[in-house]
Protein backbone atom coordinates (compact mmCIF):
# COMPACT_ATOMS: atom_id res chain seq x y z
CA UNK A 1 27.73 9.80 -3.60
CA UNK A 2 25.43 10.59 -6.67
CA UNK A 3 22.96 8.10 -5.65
CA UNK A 4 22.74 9.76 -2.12
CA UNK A 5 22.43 13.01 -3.84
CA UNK A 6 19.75 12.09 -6.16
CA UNK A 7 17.84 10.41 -3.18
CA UNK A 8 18.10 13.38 -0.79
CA UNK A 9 17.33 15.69 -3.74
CA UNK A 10 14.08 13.90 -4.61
CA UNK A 11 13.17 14.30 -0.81
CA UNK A 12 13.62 17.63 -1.17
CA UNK A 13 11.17 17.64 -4.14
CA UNK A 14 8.83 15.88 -2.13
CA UNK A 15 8.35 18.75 0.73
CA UNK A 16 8.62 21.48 -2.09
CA UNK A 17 5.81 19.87 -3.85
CA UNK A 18 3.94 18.11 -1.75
CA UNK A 19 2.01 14.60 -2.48
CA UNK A 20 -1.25 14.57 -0.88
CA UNK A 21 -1.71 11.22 -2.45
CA UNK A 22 1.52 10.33 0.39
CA UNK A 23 0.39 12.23 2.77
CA UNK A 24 3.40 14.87 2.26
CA UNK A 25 2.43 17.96 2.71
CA UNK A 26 4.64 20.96 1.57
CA UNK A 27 7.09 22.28 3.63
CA UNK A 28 9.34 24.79 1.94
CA UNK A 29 11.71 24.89 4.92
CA UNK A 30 12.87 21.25 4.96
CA UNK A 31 12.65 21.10 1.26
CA UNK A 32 15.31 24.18 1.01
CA UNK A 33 17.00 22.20 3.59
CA UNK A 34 17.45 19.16 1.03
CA UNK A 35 18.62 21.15 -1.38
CA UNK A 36 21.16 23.12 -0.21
CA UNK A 37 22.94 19.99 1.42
CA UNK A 38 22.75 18.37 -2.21
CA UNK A 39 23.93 21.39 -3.96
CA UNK A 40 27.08 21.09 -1.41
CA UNK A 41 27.23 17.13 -2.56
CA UNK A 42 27.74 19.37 -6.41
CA UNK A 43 23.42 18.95 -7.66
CA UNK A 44 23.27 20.60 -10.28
CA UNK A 45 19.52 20.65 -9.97
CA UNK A 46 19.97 21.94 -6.27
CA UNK A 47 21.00 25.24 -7.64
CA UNK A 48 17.99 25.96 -9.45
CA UNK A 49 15.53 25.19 -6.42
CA UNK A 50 17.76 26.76 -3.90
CA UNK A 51 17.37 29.77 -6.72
CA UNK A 52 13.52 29.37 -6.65
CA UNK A 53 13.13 29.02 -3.20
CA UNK A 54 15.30 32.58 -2.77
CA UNK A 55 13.53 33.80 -5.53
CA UNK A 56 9.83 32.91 -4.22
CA UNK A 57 10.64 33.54 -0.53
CA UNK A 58 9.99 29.10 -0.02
CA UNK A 59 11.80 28.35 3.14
CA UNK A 60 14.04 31.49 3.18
CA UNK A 61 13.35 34.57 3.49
CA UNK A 62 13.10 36.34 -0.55
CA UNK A 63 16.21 37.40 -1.53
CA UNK A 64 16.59 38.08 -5.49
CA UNK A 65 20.65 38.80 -4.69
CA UNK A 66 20.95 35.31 -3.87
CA UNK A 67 18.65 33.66 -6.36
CA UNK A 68 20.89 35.42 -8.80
CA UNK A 69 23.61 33.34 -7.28
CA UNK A 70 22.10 30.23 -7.23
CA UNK A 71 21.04 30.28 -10.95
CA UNK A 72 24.59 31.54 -11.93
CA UNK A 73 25.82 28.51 -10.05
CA UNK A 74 23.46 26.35 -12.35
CA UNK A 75 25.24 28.69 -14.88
CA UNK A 76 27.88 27.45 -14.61
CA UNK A 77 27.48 23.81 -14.27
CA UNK A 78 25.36 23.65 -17.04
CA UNK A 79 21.65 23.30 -15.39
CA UNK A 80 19.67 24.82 -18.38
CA UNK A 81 16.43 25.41 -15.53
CA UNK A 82 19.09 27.40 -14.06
CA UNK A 83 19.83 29.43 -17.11
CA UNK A 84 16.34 29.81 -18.17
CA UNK A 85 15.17 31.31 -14.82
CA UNK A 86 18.32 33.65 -15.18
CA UNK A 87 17.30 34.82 -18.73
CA UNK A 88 13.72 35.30 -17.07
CA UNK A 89 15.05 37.16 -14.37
CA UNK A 90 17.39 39.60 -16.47
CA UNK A 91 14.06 39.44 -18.78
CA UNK A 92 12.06 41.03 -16.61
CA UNK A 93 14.07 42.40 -14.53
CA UNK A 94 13.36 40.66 -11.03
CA UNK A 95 15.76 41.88 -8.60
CA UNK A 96 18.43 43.18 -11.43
CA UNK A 97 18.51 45.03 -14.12
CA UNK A 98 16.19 45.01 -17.07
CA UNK A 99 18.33 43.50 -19.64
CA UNK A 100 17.18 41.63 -22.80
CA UNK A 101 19.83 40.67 -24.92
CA UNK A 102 21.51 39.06 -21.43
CA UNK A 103 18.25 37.33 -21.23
CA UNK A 104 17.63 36.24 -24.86
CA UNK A 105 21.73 34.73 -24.57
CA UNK A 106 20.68 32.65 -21.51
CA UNK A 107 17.38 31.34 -23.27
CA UNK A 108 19.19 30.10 -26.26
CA UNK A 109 21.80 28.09 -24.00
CA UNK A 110 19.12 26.66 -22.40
CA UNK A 111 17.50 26.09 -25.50
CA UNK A 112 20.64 24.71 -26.69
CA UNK A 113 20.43 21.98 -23.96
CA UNK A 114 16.90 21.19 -24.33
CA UNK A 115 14.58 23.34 -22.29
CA UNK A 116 11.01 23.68 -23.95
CA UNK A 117 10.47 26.50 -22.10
CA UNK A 118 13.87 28.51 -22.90
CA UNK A 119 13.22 27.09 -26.80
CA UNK A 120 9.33 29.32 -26.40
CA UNK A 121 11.25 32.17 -25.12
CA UNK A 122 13.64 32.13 -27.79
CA UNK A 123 10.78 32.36 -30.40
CA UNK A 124 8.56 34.95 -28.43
CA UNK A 125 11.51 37.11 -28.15
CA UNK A 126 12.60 36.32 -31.90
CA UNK A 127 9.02 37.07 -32.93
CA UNK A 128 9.66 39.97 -31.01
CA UNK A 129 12.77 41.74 -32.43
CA UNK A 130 11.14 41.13 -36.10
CA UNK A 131 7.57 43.28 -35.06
CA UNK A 132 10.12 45.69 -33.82
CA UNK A 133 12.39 45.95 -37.19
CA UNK A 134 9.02 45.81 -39.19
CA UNK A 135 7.63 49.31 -36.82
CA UNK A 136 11.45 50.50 -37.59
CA UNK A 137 11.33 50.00 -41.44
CA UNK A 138 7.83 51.55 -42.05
CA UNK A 139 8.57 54.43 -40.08
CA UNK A 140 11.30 55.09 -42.62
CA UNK A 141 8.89 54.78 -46.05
């Protein structure tokens, strides 16, 4: 069954990426199509594209409700794309509401298992939080 998964899953990157090279040109709708049949066969990398594809309006109409959803699925089976795109969206604020320190707790799990990109957030938002105590502490000399 995880073979089969992996195989329909990488068809589904196929169409969401397209390889001209192949002669595969994108196509958002089967590609979402892929995924959300793997995510059912328990992909845990279907639940971040099915997330990106709500969050980007790819093959489905937008919906940031259900992107939510789909990245707390990844949540919750440990997909740390998943939690990185959550801690972006609770980052900025895409569809919920603005929260950082929700954000910066997602990036370091993700960071935790590996993401570059969630380890770069980590440190921008680190970098952050010092410029802010340094503003705090000379407004108080």
């Amino acid at each position: 069954m995880e073979g089969q998964s992996s195989a329909i899953f990488s068809l589904g990157m196929l169409y969401y990426k397209g390889v001209i090279e192949q002669n595969i040109p994108k196509d958002y709708e089967k590609a979402y199509e892929y995924f959300l049949q793997t995510s059912k066969m328990g992909n845990s990398n279907s639940y971040n594209l099915l997330g990106l594809c709500y969050l980007n309006g790819h093959g489905v109409e937008k919906n940031m409700q259900k992107a939510v959803d789909c990245f707390e699925q990844g949540v919750k089976v440990g997909n740390a794309e998943a939690i990185n795109n959550l801690g972006l969206m609770h980052d900025n604020g895409d569809g919920i509401i603005k929260n950082h320190e929700l954000a910066y707790m997602y990036y370091r799990q993700a960071a935790g298992l590996g993401n570059q990109t969630a380890k770069k957030n980590v440190l921008i938002m680190d970098s952050l939080r010092e410029q802010a105590m340094s503003r705090r502490e000379e407004r108080k000399k």
